[in-house]
C-alpha atoms as a PDB file:
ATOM      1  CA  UNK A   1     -28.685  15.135   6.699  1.00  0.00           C
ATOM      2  CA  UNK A   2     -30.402  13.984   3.557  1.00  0.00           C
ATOM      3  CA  UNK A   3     -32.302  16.943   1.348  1.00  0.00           C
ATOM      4  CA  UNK A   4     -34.567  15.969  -1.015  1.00  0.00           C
ATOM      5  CA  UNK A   5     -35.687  18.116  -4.060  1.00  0.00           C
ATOM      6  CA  UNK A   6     -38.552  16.688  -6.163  1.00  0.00           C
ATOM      7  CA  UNK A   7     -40.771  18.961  -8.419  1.00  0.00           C
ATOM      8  CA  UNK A   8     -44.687  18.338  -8.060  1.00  0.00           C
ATOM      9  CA  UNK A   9     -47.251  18.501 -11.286  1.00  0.00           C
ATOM     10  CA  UNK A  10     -48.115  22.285 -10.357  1.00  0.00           C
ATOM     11  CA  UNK A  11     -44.461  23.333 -11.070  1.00  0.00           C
ATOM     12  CA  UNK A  12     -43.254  24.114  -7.559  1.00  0.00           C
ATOM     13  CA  UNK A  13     -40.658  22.287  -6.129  1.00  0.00           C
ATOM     14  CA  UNK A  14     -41.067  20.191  -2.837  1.00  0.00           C
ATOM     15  CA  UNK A  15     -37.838  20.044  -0.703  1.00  0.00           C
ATOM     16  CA  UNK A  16     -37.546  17.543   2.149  1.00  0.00           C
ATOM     17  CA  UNK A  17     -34.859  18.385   4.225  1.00  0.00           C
ATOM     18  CA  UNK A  18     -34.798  15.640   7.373  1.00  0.00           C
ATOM     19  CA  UNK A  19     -38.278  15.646   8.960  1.00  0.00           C
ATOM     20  CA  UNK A  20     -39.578  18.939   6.816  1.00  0.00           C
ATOM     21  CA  UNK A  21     -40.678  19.591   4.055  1.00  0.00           C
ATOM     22  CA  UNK A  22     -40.961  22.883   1.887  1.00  0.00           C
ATOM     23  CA  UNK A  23     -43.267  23.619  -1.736  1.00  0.00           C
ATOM     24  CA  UNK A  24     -41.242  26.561  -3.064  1.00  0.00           C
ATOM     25  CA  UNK A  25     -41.996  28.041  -6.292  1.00  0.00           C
ATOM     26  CA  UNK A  26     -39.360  28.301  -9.208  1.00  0.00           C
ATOM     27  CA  UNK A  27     -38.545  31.431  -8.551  1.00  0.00           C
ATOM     28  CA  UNK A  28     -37.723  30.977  -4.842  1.00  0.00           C
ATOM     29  CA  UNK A  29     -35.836  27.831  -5.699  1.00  0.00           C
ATOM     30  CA  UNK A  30     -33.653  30.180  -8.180  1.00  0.00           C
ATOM     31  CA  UNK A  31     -33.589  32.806  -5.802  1.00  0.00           C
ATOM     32  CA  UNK A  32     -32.231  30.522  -3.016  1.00  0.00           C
ATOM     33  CA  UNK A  33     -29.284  28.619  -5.676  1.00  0.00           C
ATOM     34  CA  UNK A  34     -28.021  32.229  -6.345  1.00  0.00           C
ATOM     35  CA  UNK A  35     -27.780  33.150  -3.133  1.00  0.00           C
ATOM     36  CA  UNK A  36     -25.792  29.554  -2.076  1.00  0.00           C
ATOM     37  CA  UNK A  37     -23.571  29.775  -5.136  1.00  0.00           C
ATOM     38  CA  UNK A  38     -22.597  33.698  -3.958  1.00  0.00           C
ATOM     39  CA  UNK A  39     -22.119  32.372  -0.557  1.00  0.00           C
ATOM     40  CA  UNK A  40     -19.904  29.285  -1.224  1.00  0.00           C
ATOM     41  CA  UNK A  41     -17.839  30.538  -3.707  1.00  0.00           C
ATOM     42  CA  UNK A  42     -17.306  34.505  -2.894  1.00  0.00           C
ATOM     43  CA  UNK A  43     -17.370  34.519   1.156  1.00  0.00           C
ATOM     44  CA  UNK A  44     -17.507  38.360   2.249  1.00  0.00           C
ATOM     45  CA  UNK A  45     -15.226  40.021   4.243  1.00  0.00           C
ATOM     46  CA  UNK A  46     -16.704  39.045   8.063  1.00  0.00           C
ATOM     47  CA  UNK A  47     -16.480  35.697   6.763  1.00  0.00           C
ATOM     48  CA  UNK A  48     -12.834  35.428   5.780  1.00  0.00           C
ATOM     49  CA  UNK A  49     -11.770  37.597   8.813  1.00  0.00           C
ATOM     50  CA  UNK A  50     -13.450  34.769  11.050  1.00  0.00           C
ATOM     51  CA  UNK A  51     -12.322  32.431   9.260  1.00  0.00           C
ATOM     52  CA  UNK A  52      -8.573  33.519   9.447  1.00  0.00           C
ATOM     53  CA  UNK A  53      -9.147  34.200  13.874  1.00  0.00           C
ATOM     54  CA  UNK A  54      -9.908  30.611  13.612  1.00  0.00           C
ATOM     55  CA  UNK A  55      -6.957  29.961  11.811  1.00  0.00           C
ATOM     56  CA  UNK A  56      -4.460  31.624  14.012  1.00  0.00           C
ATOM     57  CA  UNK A  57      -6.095  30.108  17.505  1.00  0.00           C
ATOM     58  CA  UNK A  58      -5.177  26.807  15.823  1.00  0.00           C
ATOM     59  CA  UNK A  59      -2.049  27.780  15.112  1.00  0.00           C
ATOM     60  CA  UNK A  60      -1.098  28.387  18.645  1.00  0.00           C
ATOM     61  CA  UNK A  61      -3.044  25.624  19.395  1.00  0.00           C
ATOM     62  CA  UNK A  62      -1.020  23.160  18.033  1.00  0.00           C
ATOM     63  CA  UNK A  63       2.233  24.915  18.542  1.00  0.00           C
ATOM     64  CA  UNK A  64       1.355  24.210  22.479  1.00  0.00           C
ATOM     65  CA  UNK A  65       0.996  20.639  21.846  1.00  0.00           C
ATOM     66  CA  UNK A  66       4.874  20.959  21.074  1.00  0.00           C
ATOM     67  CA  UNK A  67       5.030  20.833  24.644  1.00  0.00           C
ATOM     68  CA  UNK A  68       3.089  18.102  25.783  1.00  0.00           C
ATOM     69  CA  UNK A  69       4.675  14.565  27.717  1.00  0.00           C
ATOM     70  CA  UNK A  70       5.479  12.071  25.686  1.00  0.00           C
ATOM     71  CA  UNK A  71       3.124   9.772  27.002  1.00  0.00           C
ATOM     72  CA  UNK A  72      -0.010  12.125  26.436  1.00  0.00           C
ATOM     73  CA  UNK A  73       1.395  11.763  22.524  1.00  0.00           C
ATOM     74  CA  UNK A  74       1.550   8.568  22.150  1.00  0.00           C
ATOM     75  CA  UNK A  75      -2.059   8.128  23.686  1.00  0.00           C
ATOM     76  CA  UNK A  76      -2.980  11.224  21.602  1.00  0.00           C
ATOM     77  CA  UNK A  77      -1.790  10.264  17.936  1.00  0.00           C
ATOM     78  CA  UNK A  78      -3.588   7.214  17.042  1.00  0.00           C
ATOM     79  CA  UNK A  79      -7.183   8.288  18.277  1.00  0.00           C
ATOM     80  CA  UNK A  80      -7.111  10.881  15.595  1.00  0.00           C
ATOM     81  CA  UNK A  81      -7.566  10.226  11.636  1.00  0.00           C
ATOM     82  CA  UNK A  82      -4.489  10.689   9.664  1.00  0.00           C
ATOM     83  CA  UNK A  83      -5.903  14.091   8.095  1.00  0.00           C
ATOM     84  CA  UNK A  84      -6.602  15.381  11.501  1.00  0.00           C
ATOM     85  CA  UNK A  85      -2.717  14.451  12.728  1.00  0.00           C
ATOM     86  CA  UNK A  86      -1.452  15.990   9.941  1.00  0.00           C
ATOM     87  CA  UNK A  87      -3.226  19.272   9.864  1.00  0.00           C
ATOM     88  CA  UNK A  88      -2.106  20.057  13.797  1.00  0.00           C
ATOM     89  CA  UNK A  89       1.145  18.871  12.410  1.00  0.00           C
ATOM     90  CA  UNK A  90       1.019  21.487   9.484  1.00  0.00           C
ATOM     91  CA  UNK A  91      -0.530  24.244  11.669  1.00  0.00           C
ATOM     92  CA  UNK A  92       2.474  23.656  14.613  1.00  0.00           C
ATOM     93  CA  UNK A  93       5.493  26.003  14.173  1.00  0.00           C
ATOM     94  CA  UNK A  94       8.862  24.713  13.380  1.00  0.00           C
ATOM     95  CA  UNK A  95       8.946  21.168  12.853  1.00  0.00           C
ATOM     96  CA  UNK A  96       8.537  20.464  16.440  1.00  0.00           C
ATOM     97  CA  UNK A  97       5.238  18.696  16.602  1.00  0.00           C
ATOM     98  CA  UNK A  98       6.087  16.419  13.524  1.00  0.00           C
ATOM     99  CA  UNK A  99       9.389  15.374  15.915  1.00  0.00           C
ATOM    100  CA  UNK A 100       7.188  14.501  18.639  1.00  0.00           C
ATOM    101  CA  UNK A 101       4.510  12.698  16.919  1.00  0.00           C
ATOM    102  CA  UNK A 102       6.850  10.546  14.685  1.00  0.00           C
ATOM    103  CA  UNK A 103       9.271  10.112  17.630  1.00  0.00           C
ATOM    104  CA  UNK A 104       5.980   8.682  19.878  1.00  0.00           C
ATOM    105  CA  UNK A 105       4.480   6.249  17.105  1.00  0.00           C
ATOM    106  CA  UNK A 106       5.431   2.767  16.571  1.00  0.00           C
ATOM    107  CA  UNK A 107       7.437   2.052  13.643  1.00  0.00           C
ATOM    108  CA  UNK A 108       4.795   1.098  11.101  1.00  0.00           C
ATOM    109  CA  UNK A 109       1.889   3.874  12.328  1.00  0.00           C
ATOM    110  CA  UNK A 110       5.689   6.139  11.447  1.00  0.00           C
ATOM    111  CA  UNK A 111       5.315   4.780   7.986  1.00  0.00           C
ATOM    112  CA  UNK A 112       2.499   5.628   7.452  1.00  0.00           C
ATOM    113  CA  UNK A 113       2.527   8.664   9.327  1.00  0.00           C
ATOM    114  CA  UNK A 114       5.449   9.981   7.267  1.00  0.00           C
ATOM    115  CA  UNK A 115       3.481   8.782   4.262  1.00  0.00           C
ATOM    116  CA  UNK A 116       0.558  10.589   5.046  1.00  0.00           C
ATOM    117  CA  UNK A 117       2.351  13.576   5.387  1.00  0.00           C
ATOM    118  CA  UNK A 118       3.623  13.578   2.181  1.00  0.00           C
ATOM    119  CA  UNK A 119       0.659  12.520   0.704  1.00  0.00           C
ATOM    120  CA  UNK A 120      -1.011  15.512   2.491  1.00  0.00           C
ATOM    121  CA  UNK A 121       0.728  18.143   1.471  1.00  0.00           C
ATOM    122  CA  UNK A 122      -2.208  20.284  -0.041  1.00  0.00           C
ATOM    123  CA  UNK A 123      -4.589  21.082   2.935  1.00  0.00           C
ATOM    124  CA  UNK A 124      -7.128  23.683   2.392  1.00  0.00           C
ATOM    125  CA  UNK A 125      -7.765  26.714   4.856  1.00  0.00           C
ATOM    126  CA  UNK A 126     -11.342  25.136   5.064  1.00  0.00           C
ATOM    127  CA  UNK A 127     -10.406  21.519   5.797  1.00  0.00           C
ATOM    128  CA  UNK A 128      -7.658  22.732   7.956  1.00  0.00           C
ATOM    129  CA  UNK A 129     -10.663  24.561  10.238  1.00  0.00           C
ATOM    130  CA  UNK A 130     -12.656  21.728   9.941  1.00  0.00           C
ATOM    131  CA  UNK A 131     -10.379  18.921  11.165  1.00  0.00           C
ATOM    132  CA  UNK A 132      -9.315  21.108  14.095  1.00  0.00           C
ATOM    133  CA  UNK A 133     -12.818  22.011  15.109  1.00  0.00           C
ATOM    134  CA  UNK A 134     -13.120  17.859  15.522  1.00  0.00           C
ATOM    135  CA  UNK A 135      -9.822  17.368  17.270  1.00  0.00           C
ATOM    136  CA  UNK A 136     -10.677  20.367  20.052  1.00  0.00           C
ATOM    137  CA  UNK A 137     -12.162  17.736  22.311  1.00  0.00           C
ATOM    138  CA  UNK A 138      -8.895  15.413  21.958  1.00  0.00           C
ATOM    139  CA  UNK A 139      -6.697  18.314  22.404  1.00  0.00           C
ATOM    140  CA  UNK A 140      -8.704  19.481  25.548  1.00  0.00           C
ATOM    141  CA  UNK A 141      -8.432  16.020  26.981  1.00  0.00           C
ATOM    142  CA  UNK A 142      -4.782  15.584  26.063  1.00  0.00           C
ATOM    143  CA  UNK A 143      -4.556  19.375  28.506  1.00  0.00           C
ATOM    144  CA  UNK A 144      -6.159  17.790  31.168  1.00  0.00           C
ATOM    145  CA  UNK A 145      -4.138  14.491  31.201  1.00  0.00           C
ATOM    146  CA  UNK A 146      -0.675  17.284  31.096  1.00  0.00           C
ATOM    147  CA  UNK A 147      -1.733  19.125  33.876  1.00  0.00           C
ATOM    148  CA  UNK A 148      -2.767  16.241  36.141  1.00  0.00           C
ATOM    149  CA  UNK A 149       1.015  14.780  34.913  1.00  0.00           C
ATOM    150  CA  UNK A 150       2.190  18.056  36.008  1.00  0.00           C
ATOM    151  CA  UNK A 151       0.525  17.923  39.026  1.00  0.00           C
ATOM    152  CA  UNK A 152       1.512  14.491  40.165  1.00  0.00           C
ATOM    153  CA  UNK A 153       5.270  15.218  38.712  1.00  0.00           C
ATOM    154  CA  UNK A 154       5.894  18.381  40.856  1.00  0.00           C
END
């Protein structure tokens, strides 16, 4: 979404954030930087607790996709972006999941798997969170397609 900040001839500012549109005066427009700077660069206590349950239901999240079928992987790995495969990767225990995935890609999507990888090496908390909030969906389907192998298997 697109916001917009344009100050009008009476000294207020006009911001347009989508569809609306706001006339704040100077003071509110201070008011409201402060109070975005404090938020994005001291998060309080709820926040980083949250932020860390998140963390830790990834975690176990991708450790379980250590024990997925091999087909499910290799279905799995190239529908995500390389910063998304290498985040579950990082968040797995053990080197497990990086077996898997690498063993289940072709050779060059290895390459450049490997070389993502290493290229990847500094992942923040925040980006971490963020790339496994998108990959949920993928990782839900990728359950469903296990147990219906399951299933059909037993």
């Amino acid at each position: 979404m697109d916001i917009e900040a344009k100050r009008k001839e009476s000294g207020e500012f006009e911001l347009e954030i989508g569809p609306v549109m706001f006339s704040l005066p100077v003071e509110v427009v201070e008011a409201l930087h402060t109070l975005l700077e404090q938020r994005l660069n001291h998060p309080s206590v709820a926040d980083d607790e949250s932020h860390q349950r998140k963390l830790t239901a990834y975690r176990a999240l991708a450790s379980k996709m250590i024990g997925v079928d091999d087909r499910i992987v290799q279905k799995f790995a190239p529908q995500v972006a390389p910063e998304q495969l290498v985040t579950i990767v990082r968040l797995a225990e053990g080197d497990g999941l990086y077996n898997k995935i690498v063993k289940n890609l072709s050779k060059q999507n290895r390459r450049q798997f490997e070389e993502d990888y290493a290229a990847l090496d500094k992942i923040t908390e925040q980006n971490a969170c963020l790339h496994m909030e998108q990959l949920v969906p993928l990782i839900k389907s990728a359950a469903q397609e296990q147990k219906v192998l399951h299933v059909t298997s037993e």
